[in-house]
PDB file of N, CA and C in Angstrom:
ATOM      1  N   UNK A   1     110.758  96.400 101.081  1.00  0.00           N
ATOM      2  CA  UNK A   1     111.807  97.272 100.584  1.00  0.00           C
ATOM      3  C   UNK A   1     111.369  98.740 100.649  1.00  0.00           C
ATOM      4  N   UNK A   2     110.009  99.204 100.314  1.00  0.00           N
ATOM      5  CA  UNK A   2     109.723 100.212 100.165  1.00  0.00           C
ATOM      6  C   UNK A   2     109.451 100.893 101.585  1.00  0.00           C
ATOM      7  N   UNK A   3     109.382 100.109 102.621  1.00  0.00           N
ATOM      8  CA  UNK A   3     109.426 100.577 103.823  1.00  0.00           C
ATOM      9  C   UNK A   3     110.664 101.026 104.107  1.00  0.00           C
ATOM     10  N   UNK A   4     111.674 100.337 104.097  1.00  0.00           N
ATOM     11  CA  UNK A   4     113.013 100.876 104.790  1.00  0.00           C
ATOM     12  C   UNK A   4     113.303 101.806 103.710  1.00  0.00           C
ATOM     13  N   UNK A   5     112.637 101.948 102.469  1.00  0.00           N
ATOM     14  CA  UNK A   5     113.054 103.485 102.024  1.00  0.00           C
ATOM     15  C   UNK A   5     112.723 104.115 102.571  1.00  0.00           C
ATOM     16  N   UNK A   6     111.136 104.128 103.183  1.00  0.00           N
ATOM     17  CA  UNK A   6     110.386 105.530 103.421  1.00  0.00           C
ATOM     18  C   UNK A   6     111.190 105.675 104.608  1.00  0.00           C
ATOM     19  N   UNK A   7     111.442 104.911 105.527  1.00  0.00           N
ATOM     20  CA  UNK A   7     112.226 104.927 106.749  1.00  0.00           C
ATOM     21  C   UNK A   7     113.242 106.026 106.585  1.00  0.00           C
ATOM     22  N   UNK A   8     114.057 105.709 105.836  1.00  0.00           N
ATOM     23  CA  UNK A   8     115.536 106.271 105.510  1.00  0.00           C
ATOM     24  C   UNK A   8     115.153 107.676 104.858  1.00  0.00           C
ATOM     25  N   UNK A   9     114.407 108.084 104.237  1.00  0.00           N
ATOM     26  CA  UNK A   9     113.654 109.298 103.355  1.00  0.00           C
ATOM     27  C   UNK A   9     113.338 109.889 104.801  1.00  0.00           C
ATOM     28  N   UNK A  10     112.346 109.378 105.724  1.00  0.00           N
ATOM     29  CA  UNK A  10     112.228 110.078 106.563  1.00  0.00           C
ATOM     30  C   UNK A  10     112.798 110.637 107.292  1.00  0.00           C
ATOM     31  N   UNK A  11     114.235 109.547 108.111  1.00  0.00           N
ATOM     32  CA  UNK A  11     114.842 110.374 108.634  1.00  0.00           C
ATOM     33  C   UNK A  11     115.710 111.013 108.107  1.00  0.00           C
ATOM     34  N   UNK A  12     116.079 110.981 106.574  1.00  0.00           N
ATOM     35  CA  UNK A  12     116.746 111.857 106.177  1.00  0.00           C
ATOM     36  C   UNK A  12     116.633 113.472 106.146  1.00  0.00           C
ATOM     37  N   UNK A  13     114.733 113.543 106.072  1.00  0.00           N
ATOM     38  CA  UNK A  13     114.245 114.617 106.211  1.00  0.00           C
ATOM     39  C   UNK A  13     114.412 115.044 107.777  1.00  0.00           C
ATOM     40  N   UNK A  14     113.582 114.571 108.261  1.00  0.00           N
ATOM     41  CA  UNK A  14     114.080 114.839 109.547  1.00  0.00           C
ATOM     42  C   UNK A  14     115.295 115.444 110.162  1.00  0.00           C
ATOM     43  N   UNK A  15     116.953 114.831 109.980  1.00  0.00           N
ATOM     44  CA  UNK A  15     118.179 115.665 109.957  1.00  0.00           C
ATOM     45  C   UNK A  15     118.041 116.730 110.016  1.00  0.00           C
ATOM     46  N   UNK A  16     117.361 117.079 108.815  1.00  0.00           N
ATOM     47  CA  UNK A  16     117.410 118.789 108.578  1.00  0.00           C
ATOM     48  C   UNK A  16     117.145 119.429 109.461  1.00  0.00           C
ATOM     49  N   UNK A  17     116.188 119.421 110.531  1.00  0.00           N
ATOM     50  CA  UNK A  17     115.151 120.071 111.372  1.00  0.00           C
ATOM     51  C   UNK A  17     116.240 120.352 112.599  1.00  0.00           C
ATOM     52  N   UNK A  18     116.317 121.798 112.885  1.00  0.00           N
ATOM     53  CA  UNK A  18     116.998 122.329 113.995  1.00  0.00           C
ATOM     54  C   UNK A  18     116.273 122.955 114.657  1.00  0.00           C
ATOM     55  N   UNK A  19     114.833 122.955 114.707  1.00  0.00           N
ATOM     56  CA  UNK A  19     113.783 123.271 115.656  1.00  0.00           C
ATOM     57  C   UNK A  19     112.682 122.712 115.517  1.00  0.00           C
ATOM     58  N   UNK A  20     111.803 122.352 116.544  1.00  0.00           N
ATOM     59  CA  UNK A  20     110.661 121.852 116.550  1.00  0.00           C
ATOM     60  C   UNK A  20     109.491 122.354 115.823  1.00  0.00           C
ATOM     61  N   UNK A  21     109.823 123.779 115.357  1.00  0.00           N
ATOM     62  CA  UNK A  21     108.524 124.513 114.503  1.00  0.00           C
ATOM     63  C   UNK A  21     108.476 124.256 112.890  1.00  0.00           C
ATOM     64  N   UNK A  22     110.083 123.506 112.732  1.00  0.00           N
ATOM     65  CA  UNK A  22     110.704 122.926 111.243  1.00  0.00           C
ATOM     66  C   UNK A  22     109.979 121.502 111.023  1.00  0.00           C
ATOM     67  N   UNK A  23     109.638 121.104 112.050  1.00  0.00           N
ATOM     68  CA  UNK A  23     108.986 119.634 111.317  1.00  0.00           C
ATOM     69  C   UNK A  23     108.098 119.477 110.915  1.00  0.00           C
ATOM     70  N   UNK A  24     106.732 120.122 110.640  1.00  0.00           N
ATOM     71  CA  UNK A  24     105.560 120.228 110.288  1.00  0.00           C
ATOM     72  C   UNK A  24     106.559 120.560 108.502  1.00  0.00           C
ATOM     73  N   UNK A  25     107.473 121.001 107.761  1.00  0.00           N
ATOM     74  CA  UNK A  25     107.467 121.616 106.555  1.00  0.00           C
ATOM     75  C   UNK A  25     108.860 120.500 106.494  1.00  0.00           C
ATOM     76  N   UNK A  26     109.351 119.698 107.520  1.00  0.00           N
ATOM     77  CA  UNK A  26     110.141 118.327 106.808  1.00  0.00           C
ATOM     78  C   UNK A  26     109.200 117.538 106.919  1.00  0.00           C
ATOM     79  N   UNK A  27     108.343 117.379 107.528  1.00  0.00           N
ATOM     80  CA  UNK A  27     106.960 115.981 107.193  1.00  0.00           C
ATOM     81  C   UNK A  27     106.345 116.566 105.934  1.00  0.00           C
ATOM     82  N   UNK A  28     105.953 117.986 105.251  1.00  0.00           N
ATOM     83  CA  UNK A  28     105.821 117.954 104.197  1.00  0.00           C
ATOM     84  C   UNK A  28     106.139 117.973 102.905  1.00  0.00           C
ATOM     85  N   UNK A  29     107.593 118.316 102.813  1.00  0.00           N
ATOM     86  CA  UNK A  29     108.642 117.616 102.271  1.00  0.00           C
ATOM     87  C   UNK A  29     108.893 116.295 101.689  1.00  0.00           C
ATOM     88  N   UNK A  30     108.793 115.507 103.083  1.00  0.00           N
ATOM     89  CA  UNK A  30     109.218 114.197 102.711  1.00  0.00           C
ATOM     90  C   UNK A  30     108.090 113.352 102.185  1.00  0.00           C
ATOM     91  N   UNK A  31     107.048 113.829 102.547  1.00  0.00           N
ATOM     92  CA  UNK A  31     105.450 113.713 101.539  1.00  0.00           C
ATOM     93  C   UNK A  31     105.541 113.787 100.014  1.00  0.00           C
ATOM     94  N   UNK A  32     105.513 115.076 100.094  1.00  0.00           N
ATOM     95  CA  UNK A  32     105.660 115.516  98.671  1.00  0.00           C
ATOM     96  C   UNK A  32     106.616 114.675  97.915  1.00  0.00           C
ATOM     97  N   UNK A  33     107.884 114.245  98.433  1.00  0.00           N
ATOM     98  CA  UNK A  33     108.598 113.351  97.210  1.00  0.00           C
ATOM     99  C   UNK A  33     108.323 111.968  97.110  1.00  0.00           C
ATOM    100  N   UNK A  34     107.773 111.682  98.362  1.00  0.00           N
ATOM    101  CA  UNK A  34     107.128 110.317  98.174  1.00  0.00           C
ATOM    102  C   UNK A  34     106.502 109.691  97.509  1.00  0.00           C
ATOM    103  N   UNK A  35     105.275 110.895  97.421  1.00  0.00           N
ATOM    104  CA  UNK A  35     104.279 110.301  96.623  1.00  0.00           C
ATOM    105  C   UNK A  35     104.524 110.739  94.980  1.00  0.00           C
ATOM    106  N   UNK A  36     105.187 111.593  94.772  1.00  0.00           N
ATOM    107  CA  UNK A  36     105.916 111.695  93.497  1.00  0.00           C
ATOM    108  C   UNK A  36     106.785 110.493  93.225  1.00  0.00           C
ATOM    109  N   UNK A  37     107.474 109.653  93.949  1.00  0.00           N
ATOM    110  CA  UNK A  37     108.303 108.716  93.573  1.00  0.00           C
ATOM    111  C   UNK A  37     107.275 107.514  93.844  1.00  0.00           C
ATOM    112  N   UNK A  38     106.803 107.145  94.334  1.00  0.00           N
ATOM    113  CA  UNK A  38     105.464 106.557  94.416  1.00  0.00           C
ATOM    114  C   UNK A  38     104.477 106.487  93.101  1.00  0.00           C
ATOM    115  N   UNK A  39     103.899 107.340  92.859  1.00  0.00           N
ATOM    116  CA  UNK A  39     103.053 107.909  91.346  1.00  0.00           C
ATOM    117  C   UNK A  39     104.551 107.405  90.147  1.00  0.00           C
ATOM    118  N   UNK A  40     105.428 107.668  90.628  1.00  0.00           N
ATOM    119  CA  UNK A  40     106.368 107.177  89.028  1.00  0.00           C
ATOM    120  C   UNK A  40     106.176 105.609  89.284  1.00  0.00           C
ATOM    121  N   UNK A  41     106.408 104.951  90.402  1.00  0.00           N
ATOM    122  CA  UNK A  41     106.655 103.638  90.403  1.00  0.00           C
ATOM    123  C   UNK A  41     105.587 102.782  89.701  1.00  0.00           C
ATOM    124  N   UNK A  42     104.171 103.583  90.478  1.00  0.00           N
ATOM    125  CA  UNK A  42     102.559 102.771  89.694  1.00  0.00           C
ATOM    126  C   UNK A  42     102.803 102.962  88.650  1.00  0.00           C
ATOM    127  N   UNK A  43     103.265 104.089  88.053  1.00  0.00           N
ATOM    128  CA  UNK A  43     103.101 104.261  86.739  1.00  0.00           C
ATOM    129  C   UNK A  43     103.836 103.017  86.103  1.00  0.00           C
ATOM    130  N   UNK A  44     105.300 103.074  86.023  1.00  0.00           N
ATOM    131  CA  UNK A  44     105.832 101.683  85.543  1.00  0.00           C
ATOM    132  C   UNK A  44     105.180 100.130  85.904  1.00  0.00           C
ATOM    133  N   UNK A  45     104.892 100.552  86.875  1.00  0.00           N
ATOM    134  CA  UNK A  45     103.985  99.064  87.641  1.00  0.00           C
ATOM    135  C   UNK A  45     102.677  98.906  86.110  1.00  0.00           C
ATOM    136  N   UNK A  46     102.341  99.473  86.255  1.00  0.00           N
ATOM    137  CA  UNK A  46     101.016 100.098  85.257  1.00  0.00           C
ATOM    138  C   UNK A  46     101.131  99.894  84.297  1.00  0.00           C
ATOM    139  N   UNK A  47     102.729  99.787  83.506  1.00  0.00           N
ATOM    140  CA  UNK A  47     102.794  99.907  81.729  1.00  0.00           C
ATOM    141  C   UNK A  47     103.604  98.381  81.783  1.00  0.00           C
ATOM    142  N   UNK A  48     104.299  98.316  83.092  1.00  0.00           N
ATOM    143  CA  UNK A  48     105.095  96.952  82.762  1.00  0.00           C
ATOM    144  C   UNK A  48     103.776  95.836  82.654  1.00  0.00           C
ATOM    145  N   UNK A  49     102.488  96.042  83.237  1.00  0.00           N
ATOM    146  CA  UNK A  49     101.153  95.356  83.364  1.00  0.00           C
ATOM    147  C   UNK A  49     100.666  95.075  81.861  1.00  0.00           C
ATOM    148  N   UNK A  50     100.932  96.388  81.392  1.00  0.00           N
ATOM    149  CA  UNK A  50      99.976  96.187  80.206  1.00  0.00           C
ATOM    150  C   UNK A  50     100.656  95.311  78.926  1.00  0.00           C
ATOM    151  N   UNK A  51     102.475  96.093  78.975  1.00  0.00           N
ATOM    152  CA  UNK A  51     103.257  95.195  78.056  1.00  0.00           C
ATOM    153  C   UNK A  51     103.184  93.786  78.333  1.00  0.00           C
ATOM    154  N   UNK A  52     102.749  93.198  79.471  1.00  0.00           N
ATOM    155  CA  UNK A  52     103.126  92.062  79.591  1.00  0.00           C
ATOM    156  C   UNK A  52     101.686  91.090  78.845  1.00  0.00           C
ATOM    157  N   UNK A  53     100.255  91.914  79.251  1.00  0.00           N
ATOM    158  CA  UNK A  53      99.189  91.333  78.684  1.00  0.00           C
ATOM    159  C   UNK A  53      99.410  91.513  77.008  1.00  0.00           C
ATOM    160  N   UNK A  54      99.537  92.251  77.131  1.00  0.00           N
ATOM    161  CA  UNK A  54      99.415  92.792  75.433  1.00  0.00           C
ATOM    162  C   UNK A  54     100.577  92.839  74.724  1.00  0.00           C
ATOM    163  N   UNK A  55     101.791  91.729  75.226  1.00  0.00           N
ATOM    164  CA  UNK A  55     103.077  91.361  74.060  1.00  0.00           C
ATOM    165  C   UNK A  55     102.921  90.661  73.161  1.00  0.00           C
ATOM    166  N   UNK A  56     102.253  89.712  73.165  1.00  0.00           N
ATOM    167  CA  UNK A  56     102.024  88.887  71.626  1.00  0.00           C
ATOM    168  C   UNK A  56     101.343  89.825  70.855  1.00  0.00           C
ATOM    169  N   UNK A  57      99.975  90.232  71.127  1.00  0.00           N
ATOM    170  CA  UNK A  57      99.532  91.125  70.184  1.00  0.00           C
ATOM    171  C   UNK A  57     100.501  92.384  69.250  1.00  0.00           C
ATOM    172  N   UNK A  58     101.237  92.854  70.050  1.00  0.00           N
ATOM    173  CA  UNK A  58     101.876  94.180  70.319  1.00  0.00           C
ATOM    174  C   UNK A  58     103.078  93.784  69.400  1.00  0.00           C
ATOM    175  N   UNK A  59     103.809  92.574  69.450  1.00  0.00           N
ATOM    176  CA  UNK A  59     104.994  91.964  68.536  1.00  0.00           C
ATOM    177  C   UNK A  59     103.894  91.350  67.171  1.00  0.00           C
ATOM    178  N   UNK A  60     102.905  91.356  66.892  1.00  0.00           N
ATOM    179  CA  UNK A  60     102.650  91.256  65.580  1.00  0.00           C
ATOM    180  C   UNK A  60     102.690  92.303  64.766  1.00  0.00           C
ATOM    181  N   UNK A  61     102.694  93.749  65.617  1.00  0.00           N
ATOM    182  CA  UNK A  61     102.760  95.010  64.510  1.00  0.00           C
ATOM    183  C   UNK A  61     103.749  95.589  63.882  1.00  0.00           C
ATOM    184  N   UNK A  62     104.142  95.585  62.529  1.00  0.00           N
ATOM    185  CA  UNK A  62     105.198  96.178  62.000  1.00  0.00           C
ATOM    186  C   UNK A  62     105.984  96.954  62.654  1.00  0.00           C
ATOM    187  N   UNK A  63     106.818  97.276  62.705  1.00  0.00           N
ATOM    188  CA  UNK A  63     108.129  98.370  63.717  1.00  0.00           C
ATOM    189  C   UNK A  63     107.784  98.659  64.954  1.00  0.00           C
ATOM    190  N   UNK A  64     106.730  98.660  65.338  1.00  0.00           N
ATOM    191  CA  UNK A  64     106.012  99.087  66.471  1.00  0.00           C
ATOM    192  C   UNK A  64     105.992  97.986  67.790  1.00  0.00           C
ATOM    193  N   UNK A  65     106.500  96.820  67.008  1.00  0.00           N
ATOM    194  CA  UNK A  65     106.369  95.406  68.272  1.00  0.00           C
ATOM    195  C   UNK A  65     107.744  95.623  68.819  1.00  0.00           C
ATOM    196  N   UNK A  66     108.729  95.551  67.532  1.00  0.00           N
ATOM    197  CA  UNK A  66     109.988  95.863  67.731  1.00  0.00           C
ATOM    198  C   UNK A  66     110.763  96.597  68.591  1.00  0.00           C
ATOM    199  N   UNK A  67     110.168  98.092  68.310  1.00  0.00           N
ATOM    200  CA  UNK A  67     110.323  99.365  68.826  1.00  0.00           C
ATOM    201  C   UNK A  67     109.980  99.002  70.092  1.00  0.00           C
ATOM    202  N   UNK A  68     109.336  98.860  70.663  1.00  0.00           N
ATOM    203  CA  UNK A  68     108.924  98.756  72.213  1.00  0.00           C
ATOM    204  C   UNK A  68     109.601  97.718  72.501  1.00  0.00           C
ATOM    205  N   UNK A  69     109.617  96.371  72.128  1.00  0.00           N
ATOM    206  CA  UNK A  69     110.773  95.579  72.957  1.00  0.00           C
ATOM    207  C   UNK A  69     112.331  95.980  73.355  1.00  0.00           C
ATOM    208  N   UNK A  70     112.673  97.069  71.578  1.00  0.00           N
ATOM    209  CA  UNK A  70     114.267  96.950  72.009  1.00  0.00           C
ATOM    210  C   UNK A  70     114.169  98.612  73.379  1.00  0.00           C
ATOM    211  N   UNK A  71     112.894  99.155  73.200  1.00  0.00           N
ATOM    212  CA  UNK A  71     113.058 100.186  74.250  1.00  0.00           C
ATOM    213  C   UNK A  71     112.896  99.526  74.975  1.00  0.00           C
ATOM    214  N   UNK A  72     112.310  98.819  75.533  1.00  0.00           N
ATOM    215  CA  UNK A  72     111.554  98.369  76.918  1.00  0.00           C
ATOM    216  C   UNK A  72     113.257  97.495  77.805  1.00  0.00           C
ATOM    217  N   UNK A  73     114.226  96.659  76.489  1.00  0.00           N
ATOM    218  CA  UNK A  73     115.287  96.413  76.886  1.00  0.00           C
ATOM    219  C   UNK A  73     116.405  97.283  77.175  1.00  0.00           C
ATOM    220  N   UNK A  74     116.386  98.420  76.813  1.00  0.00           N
ATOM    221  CA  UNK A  74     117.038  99.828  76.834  1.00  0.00           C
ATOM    222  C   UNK A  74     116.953 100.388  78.173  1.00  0.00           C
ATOM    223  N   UNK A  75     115.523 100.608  78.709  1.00  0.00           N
ATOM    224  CA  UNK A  75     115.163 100.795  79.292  1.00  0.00           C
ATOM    225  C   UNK A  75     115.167 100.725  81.118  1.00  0.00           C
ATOM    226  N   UNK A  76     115.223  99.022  80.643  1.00  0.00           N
ATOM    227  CA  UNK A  76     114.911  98.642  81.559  1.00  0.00           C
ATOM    228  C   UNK A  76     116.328  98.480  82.706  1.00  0.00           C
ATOM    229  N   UNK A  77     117.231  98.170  82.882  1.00  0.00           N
ATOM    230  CA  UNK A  77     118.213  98.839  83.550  1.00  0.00           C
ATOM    231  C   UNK A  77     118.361 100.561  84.681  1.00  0.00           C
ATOM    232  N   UNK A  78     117.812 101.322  83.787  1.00  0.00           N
ATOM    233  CA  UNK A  78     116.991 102.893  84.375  1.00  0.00           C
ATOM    234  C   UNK A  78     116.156 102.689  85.881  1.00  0.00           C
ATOM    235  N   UNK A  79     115.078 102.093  84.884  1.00  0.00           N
ATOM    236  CA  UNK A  79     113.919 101.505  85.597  1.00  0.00           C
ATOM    237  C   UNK A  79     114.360 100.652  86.613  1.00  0.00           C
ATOM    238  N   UNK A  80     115.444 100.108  87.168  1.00  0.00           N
ATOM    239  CA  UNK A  80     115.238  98.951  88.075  1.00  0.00           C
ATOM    240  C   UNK A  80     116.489  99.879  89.220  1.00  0.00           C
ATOM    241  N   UNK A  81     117.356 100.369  88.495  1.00  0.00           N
ATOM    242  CA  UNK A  81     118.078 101.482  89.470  1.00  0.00           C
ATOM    243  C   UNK A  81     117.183 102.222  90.059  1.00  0.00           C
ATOM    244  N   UNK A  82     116.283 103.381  89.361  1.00  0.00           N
ATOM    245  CA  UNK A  82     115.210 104.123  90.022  1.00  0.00           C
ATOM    246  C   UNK A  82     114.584 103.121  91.077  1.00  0.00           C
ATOM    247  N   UNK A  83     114.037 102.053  90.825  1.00  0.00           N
ATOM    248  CA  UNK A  83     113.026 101.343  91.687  1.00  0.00           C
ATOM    249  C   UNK A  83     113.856 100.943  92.997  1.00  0.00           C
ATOM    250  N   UNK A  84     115.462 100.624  92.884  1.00  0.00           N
ATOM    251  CA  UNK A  84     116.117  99.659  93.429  1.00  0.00           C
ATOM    252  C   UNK A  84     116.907 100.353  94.659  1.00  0.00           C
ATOM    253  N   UNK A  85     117.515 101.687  94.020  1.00  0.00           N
ATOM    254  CA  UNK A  85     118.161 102.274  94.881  1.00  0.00           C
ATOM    255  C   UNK A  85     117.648 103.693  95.077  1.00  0.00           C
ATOM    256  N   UNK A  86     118.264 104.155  97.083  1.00  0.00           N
ATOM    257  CA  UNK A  86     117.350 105.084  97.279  1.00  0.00           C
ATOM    258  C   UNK A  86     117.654 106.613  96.965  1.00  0.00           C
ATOM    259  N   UNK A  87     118.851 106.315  96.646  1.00  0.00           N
ATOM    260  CA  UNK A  87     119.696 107.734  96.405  1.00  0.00           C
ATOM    261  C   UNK A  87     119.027 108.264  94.328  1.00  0.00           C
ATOM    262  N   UNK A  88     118.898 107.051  94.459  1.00  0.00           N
ATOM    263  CA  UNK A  88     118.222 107.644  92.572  1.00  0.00           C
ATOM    264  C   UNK A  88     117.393 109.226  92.289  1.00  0.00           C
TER     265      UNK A  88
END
């Protein structure tokens, strides 16, 4: 999936370019948001990791087990648009 994004990101960048001296600054462009949308994804990759080891523990603590499940269900809808679609 994440290929035919970068695909589509790319040539989206690309479009832009009405001279050959423009593509060196749409290849860095389309870098730059990549790995910014990239770095958000690990990141969720990263916390959805940890909620998942550390939910029993995490639901024994007063308001705090709570609090993170009903966010994490709040949440999670956001999170799967961002991940899912490319226009996000």
């Amino acid at each position: 999936h994440m290929t035919t994004q970068d695909g589509y990101r790319l040539v989206e960048e690309l479009a832009t370019v009405t001279h050959t001296d423009k593509v060196a600054g749409a290849l860095g462009s389309y870098s730059r948001k990549r790995v910014l949308r990239t770095s958000i994804i690990q990141g969720f990759a990263q916390l959805g990791s940890d909620l998942l080891v550390d939910f029993d523990l995490m639901m024994t603590i007063p308001l705090l087990g709570p609090f993170f499940l009903t966010m994490t269900q709040l949440s999670m809808p956001w999170i799967l648009r961002y991940l899912y679609t490319p226009d996000f």
